[in-house]
N, C-alpha and C. Protein backbone atom coordinates (compact mmCIF):
# COMPACT_ATOMS: atom_id res chain seq x y z
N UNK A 1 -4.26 -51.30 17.87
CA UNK A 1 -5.59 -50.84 18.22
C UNK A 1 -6.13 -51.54 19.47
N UNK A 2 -4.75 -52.56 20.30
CA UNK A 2 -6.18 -52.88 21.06
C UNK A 2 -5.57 -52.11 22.43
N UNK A 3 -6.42 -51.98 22.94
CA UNK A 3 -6.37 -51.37 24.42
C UNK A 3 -5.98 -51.92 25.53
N UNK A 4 -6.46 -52.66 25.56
CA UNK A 4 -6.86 -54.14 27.06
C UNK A 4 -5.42 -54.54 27.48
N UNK A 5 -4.39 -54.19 26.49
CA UNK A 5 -3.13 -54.56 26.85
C UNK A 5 -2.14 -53.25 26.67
N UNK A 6 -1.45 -53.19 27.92
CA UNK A 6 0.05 -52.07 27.57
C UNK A 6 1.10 -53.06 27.45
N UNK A 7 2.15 -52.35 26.65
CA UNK A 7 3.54 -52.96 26.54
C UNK A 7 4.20 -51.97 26.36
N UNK A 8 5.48 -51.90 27.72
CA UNK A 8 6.22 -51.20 27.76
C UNK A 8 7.82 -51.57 27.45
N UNK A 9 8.45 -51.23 26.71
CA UNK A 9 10.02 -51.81 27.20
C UNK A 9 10.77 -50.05 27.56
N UNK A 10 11.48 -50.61 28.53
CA UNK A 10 12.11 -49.75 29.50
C UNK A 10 13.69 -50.08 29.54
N UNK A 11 14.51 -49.29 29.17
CA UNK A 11 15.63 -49.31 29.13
C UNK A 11 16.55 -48.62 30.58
N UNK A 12 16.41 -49.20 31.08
CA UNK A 12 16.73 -48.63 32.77
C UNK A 12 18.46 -48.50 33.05
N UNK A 13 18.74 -47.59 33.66
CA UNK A 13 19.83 -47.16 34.49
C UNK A 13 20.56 -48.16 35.46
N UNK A 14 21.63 -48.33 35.97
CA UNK A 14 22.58 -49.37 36.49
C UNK A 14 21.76 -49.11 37.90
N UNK A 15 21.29 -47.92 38.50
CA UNK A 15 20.72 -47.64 39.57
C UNK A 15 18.97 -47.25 39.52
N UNK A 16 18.16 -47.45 38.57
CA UNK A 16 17.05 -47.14 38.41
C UNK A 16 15.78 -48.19 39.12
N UNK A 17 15.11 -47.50 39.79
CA UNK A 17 14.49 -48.68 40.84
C UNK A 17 12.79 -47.85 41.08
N UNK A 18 11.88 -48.91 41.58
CA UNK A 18 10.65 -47.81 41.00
C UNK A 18 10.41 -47.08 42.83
N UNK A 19 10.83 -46.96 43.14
CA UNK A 19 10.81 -46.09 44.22
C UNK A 19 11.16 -47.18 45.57
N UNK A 20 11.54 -46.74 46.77
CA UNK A 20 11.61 -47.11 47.76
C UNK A 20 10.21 -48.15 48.82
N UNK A 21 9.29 -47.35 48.47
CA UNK A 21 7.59 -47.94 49.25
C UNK A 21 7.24 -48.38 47.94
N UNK A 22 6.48 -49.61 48.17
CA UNK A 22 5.49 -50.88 47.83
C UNK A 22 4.26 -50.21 46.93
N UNK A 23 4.59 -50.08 45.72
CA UNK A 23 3.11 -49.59 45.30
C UNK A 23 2.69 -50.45 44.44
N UNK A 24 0.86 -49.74 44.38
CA UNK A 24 0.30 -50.99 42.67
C UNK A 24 0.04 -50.02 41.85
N UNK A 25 -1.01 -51.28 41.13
CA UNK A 25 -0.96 -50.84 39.48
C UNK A 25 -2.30 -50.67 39.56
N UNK A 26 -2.84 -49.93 38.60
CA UNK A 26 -4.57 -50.60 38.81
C UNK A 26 -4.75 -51.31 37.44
N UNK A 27 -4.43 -52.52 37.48
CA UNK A 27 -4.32 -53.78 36.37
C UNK A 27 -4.31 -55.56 37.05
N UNK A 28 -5.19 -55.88 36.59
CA UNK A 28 -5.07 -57.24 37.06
C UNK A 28 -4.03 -58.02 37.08
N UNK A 29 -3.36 -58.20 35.97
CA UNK A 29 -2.27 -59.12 35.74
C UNK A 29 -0.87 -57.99 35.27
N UNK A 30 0.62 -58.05 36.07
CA UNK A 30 1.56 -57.48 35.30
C UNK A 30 2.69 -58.45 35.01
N UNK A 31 3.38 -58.45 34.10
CA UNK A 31 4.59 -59.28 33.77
C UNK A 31 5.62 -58.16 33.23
N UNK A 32 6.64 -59.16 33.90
CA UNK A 32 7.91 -58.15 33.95
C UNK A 32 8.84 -59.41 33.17
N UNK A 33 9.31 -58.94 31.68
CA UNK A 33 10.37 -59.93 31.13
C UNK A 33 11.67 -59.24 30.92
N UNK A 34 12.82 -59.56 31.91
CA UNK A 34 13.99 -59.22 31.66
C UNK A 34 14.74 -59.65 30.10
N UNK A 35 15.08 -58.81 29.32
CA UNK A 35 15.93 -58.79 28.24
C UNK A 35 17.62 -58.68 28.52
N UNK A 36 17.95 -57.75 29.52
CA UNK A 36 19.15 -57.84 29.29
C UNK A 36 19.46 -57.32 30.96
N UNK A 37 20.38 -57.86 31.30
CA UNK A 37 21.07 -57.11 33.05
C UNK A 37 19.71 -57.49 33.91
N UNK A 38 19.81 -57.06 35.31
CA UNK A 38 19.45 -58.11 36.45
C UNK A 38 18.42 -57.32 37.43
N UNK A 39 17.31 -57.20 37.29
CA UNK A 39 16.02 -56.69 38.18
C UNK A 39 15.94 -57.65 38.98
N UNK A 40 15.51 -56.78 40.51
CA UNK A 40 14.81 -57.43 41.61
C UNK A 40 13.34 -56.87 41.25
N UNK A 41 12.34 -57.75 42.02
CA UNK A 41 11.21 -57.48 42.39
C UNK A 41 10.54 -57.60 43.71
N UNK A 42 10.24 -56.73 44.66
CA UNK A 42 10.13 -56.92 46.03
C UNK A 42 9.03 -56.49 46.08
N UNK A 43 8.00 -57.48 47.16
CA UNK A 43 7.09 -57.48 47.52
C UNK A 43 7.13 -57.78 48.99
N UNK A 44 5.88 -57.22 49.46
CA UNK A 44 5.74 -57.71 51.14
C UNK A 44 7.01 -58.55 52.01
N UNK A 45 6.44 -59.38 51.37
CA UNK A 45 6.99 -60.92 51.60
C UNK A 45 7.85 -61.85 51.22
N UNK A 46 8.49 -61.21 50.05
CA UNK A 46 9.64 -61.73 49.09
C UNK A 46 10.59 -60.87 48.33
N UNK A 47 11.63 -61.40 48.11
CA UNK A 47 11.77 -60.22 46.98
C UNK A 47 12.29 -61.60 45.68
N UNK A 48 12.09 -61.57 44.59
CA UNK A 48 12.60 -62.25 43.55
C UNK A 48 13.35 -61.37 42.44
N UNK A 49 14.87 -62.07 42.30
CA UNK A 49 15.73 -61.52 41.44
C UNK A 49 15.64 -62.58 39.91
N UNK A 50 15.65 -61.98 39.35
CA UNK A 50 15.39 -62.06 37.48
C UNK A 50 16.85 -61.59 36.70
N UNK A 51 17.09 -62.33 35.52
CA UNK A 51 18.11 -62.71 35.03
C UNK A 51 17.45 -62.49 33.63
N UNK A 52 18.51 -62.66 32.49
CA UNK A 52 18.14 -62.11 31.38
C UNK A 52 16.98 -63.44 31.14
N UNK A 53 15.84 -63.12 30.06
CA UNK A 53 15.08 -64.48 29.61
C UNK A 53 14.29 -64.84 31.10
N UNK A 54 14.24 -64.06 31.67
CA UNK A 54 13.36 -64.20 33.24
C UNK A 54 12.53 -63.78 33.15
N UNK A 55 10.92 -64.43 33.13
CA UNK A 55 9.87 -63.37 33.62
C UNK A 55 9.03 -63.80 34.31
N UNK A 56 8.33 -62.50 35.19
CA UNK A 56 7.69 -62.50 36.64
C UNK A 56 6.33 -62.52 36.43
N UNK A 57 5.00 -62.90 36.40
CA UNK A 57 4.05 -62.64 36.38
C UNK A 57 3.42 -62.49 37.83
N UNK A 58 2.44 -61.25 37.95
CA UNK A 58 2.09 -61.44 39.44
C UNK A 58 0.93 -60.15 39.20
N UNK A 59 -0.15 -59.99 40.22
CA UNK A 59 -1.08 -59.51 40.37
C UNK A 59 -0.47 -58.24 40.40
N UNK A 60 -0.97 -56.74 39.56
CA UNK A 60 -0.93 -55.79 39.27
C UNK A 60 -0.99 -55.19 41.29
N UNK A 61 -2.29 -55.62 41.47
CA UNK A 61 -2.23 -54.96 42.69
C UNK A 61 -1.70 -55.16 44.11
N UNK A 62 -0.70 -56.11 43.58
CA UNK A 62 0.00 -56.62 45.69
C UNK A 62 0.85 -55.72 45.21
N UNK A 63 1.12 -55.13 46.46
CA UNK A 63 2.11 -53.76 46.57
C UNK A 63 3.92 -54.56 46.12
N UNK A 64 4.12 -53.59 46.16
CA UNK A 64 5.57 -54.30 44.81
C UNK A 64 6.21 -53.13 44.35
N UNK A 65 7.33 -53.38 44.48
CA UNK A 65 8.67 -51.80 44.04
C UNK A 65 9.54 -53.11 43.11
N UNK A 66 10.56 -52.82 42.56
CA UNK A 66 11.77 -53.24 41.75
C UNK A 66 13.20 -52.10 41.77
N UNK A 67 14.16 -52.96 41.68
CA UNK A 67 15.34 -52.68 41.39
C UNK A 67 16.66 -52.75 40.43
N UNK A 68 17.08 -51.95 39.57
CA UNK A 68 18.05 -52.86 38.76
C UNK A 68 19.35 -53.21 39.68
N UNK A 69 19.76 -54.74 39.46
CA UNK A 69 20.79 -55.05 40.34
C UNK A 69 22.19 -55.14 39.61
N UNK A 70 23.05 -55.42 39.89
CA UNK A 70 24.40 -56.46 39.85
C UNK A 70 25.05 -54.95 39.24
N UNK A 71 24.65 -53.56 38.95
CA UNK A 71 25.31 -52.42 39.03
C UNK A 71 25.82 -52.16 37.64
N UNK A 72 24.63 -53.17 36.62
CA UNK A 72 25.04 -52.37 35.20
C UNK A 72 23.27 -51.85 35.02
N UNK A 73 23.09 -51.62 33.45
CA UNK A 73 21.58 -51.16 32.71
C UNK A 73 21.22 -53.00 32.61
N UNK A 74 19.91 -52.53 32.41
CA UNK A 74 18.59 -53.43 32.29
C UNK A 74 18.19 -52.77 31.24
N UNK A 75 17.47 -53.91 30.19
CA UNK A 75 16.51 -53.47 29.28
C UNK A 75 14.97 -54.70 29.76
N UNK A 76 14.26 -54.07 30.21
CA UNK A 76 13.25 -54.73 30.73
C UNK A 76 11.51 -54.58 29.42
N UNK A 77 10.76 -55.72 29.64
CA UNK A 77 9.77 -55.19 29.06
C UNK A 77 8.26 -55.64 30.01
N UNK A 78 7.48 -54.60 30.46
CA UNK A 78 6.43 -54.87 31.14
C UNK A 78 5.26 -54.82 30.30
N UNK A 79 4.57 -56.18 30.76
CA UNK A 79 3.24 -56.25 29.96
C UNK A 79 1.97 -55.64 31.34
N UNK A 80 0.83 -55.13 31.26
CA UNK A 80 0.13 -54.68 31.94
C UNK A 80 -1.56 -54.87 31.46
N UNK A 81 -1.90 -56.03 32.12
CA UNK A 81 -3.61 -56.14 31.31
C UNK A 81 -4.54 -56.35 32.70
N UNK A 82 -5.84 -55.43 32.37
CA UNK A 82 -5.79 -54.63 31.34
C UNK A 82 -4.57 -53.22 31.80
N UNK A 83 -4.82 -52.64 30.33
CA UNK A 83 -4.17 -51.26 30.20
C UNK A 83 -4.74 -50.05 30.97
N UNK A 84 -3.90 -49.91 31.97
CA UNK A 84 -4.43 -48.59 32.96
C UNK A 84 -5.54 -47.75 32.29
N UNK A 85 -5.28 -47.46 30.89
CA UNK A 85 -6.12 -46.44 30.79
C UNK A 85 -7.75 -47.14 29.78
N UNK A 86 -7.52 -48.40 29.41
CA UNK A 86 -8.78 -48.98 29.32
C UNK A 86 -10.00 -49.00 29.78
N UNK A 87 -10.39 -48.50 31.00
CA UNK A 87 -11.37 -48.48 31.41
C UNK A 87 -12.06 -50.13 31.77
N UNK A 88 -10.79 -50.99 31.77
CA UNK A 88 -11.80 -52.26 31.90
C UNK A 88 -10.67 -52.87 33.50
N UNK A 89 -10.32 -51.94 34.18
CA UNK A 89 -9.46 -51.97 35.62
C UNK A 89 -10.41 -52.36 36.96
């Protein structure tokens, strides 16, 4: 029942990546916890690669894409607060 928070787990493709250009979220805080196989996360200015038991916390809104790497599946889980559709963005 509560809202204020999404949780997603995403079972991603050896090649599944969230697009090419830098986008956001409209959420203050997102975390990205790798479970299994090897996500990048690229931003502006960096890119940081994640390993299983890895997780990223970083402002929903600095522009930011991801990638699954090393050419197997990822099982990833993203936390997102608040929850896009909360009304508290």
């Amino acid at each position: 029942s509560e809202q204020r928070v999404q949780l997603l787990r995403s079972e991603l493709a050896a090649d599944a990546h969230g697009g090419r250009e830098l986008y956001t979220i409209n959420g203050d805080v997102e975390v990205l916890h790798v479970v299994s196989g090897r996500v990048a996360v690229r931003f502006a200015d960096r890119t940081v690669s994640l390993s299983p038991g890895d997780a990223l916390t970083f402002p929903g809104r600095e522009p930011h894409t991801w990638e699954v790497e090393g050419g197997s599946p990822a099982v990833v889980l993203w936390v997102i607060v608040p929850a896009p559709w909360s009304g508290s963005a």
